[in-house]
N, C-alpha and C. Protein backbone atom coordinates (compact mmCIF):
# COMPACT_ATOMS: atom_id res chain seq x y z
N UNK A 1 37.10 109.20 57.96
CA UNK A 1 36.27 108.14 57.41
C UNK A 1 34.92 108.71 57.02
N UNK A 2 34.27 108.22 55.97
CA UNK A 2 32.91 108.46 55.69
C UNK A 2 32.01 107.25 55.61
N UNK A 3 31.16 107.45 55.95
CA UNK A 3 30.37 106.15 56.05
C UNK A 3 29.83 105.87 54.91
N UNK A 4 30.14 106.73 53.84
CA UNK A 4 28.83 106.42 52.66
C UNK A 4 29.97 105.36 51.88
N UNK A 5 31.48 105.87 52.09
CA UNK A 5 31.95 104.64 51.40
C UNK A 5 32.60 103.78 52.57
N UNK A 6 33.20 103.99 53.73
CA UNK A 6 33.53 102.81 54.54
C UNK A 6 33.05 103.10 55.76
N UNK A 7 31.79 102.59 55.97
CA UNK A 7 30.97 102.52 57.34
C UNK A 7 30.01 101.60 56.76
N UNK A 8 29.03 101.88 56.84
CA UNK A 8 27.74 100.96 56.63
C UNK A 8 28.38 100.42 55.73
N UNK A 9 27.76 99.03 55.60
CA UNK A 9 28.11 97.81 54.46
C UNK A 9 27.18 98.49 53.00
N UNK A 10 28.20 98.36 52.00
CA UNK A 10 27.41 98.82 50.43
C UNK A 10 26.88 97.82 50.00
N UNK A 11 26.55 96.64 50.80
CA UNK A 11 25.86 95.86 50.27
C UNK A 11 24.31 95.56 50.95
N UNK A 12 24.04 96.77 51.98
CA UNK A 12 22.93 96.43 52.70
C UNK A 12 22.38 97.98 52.70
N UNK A 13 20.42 97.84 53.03
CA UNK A 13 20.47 99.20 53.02
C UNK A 13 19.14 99.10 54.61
N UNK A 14 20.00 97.99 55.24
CA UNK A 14 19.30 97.94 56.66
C UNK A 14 19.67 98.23 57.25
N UNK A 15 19.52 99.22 58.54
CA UNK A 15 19.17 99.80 59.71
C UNK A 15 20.14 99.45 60.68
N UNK A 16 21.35 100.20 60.86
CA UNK A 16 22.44 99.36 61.48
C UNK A 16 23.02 100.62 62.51
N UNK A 17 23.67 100.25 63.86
CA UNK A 17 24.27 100.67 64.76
C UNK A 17 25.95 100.51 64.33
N UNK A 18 26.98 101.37 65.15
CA UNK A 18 28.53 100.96 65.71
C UNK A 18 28.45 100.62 66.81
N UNK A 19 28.94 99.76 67.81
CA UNK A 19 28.98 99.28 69.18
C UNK A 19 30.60 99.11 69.04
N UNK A 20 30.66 99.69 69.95
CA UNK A 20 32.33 99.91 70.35
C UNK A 20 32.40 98.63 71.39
N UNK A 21 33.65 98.11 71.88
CA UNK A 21 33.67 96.91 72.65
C UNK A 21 35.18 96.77 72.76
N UNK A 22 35.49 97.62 74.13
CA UNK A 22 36.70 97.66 74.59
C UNK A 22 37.70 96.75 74.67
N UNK A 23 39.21 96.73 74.59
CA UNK A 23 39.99 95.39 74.78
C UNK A 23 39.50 95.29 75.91
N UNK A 24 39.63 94.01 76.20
CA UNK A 24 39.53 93.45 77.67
C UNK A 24 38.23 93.20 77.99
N UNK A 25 37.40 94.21 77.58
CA UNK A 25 36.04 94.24 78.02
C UNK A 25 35.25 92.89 78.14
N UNK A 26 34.04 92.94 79.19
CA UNK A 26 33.09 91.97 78.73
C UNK A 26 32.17 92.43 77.79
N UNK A 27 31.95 93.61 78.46
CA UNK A 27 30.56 93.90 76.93
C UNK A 27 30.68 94.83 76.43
N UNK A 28 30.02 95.31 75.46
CA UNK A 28 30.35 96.94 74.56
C UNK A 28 29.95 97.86 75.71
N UNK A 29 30.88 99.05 75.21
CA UNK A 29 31.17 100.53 75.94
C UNK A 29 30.32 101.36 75.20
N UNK A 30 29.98 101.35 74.20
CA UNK A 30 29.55 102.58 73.39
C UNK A 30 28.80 102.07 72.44
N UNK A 31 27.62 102.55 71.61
CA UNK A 31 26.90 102.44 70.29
C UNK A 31 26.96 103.84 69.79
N UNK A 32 27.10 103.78 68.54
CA UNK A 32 27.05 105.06 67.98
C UNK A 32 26.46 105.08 66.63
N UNK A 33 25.29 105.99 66.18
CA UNK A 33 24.65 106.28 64.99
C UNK A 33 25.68 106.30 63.47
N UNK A 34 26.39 107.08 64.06
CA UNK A 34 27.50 106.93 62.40
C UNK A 34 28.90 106.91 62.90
N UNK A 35 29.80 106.03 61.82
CA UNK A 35 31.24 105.66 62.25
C UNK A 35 31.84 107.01 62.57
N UNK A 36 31.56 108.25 61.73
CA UNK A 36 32.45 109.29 61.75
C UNK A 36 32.22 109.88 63.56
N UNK A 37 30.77 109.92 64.01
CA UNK A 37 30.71 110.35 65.49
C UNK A 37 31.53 109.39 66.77
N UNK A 38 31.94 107.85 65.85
CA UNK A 38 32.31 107.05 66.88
C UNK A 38 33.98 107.17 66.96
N UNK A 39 34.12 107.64 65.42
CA UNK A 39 35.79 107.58 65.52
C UNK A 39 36.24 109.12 66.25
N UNK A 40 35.40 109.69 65.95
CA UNK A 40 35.78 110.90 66.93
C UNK A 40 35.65 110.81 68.43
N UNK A 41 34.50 110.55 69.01
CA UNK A 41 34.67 109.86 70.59
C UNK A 41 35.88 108.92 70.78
N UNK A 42 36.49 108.12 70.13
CA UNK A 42 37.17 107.13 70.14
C UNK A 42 38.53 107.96 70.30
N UNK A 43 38.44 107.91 69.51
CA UNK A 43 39.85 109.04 69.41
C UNK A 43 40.07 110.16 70.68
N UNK A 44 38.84 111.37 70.53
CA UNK A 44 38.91 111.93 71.72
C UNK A 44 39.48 111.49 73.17
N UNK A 45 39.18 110.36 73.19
CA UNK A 45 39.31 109.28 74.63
C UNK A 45 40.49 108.69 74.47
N UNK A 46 40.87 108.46 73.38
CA UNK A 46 42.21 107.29 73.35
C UNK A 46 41.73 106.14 73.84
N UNK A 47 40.72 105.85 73.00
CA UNK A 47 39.91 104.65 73.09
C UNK A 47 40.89 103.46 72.63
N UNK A 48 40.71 101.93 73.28
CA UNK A 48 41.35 100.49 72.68
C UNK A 48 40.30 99.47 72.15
N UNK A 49 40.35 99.32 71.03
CA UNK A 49 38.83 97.83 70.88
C UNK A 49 38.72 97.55 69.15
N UNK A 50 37.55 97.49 69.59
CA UNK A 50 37.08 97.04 68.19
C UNK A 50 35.53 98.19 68.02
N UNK A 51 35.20 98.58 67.10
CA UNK A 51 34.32 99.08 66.59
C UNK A 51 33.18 98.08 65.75
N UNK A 52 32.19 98.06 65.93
CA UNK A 52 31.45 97.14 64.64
C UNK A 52 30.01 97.91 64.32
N UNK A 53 30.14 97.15 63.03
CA UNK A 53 28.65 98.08 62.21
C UNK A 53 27.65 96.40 62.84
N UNK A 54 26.43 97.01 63.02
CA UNK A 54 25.72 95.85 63.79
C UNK A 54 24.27 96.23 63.02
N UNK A 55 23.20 95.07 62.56
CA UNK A 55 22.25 95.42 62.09
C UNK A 55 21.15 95.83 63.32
N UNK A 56 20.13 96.35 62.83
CA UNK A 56 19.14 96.96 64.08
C UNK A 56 17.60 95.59 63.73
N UNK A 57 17.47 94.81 64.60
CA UNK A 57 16.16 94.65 64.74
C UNK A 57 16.46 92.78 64.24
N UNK A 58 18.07 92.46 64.17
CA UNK A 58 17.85 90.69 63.47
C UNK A 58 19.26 90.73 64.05
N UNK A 59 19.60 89.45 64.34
CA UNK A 59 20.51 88.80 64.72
C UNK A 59 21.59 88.77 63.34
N UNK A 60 23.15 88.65 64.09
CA UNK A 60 24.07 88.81 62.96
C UNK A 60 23.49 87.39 61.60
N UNK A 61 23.92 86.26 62.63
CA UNK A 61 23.35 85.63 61.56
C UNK A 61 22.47 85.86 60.81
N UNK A 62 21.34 86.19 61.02
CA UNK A 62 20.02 86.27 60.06
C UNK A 62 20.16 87.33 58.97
N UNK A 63 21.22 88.18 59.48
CA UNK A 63 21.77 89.03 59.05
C UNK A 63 22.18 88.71 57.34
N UNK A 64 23.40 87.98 57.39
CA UNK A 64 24.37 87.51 56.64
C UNK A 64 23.19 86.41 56.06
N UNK A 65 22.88 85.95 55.98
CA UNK A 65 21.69 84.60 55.80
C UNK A 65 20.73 85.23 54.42
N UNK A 66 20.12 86.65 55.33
CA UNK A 66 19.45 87.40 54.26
C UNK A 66 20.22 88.18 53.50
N UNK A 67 21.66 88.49 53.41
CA UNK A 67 21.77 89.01 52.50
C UNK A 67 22.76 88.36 51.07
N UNK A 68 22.59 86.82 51.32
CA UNK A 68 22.87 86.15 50.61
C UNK A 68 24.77 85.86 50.93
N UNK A 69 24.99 86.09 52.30
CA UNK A 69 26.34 86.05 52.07
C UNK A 69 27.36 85.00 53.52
N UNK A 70 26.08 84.13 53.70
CA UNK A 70 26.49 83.21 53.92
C UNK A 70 25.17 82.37 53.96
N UNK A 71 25.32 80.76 53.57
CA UNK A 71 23.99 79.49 53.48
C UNK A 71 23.51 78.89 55.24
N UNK A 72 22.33 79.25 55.24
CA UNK A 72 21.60 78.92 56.36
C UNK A 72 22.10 77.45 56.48
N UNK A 73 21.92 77.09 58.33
CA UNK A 73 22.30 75.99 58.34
C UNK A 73 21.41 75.55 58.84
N UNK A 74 21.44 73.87 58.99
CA UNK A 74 20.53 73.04 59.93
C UNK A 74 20.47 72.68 60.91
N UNK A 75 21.69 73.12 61.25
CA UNK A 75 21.65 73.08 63.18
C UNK A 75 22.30 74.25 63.27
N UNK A 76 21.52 75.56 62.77
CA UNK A 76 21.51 76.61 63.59
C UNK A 76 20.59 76.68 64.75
N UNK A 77 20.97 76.06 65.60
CA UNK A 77 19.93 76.12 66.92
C UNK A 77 20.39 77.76 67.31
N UNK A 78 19.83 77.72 68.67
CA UNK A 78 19.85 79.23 69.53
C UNK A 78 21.51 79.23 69.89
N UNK A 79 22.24 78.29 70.40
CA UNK A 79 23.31 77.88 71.06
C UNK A 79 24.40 78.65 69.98
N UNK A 80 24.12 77.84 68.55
CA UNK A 80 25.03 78.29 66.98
C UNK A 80 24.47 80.18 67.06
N UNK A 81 23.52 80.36 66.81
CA UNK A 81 23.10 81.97 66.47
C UNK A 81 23.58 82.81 67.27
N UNK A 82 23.05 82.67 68.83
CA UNK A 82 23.65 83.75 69.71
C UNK A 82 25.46 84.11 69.81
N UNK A 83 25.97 83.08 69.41
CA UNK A 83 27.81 83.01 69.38
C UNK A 83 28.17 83.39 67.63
N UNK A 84 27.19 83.80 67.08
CA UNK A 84 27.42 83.69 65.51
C UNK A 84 28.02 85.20 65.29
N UNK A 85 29.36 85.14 64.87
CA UNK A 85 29.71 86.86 64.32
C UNK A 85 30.32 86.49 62.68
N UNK A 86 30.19 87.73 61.70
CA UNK A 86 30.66 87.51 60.76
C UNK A 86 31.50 88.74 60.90
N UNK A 87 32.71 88.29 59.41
CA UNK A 87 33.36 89.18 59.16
C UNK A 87 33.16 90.08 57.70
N UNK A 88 32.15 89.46 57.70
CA UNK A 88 31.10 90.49 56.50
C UNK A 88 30.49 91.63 56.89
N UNK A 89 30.53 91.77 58.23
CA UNK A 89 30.39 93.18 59.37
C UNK A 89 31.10 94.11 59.23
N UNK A 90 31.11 95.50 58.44
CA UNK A 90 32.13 96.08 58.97
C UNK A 90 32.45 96.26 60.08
N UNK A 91 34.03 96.61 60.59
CA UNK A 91 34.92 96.67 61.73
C UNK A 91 36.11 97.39 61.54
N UNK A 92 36.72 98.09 62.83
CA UNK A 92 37.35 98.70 62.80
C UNK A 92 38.41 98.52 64.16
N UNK A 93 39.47 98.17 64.12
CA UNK A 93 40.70 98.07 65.38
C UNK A 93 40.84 99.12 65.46
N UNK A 94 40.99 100.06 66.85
CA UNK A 94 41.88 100.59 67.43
C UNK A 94 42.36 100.60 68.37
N UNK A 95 43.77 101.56 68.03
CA UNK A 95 44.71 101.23 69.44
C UNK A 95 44.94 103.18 70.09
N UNK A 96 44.80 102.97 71.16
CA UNK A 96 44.71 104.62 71.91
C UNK A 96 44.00 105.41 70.52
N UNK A 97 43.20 105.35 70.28
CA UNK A 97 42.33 106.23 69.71
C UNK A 97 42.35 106.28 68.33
N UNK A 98 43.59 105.58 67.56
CA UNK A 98 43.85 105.36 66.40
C UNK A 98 43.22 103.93 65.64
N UNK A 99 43.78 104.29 64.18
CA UNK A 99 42.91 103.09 63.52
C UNK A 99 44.27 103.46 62.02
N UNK A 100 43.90 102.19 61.76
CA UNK A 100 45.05 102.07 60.38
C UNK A 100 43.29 102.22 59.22
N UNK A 101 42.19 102.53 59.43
CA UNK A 101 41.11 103.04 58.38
C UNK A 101 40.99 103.97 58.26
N UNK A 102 41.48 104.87 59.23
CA UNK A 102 40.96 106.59 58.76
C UNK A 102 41.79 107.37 57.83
């Protein structure tokens, strides 16, 4: 994988993490600077989860909001935002260390 065409979103040029987040898990296992260092740990390990590209410094929503790719709402209270994920995020499944993206 390369990130310049499938890692970071080509539609953003903000400041973004991978956070790995094991099956089963409660919370993420790993963050990683670029997809290619995460799919290699991942792999190395025979890692199970999900991978995600995450922005640095704004909430997903505010995220998607500013980049025109989904309409702010009016009862986005705290309750709606903190539970808010899009699938305008890149992401990545794997299973024992594999991925049907690489």
């Amino acid at each position: 994988m390369d990130s310049s065409d499938y890692g970071r979103p080509a539609m953003t040029k903000v400041h973004g993490v991978y956070i790995f987040h094991g099956a089963g898990a409660r919370f993420a296992a790993a963050v990683y600077e670029t997809v290619e260092q995460a799919t290699a740990d991942i792999a190395r390990h025979g890692l199970s989860g999900v991978l995600t590209w995450y922005p640095v410094g704004k909430t997903v929503y505010h995220h998607v909001v500013d980049e025109g790719l989904f309409a702010a709402k009016d009862y986005a209270d705290g309750k709606f935002v903190q539970s808010f994920t899009s699938a305008f995020l890149d992401h990545y499944h794997f299973a024992d260390g594999k991925t049907d993206c690489s």
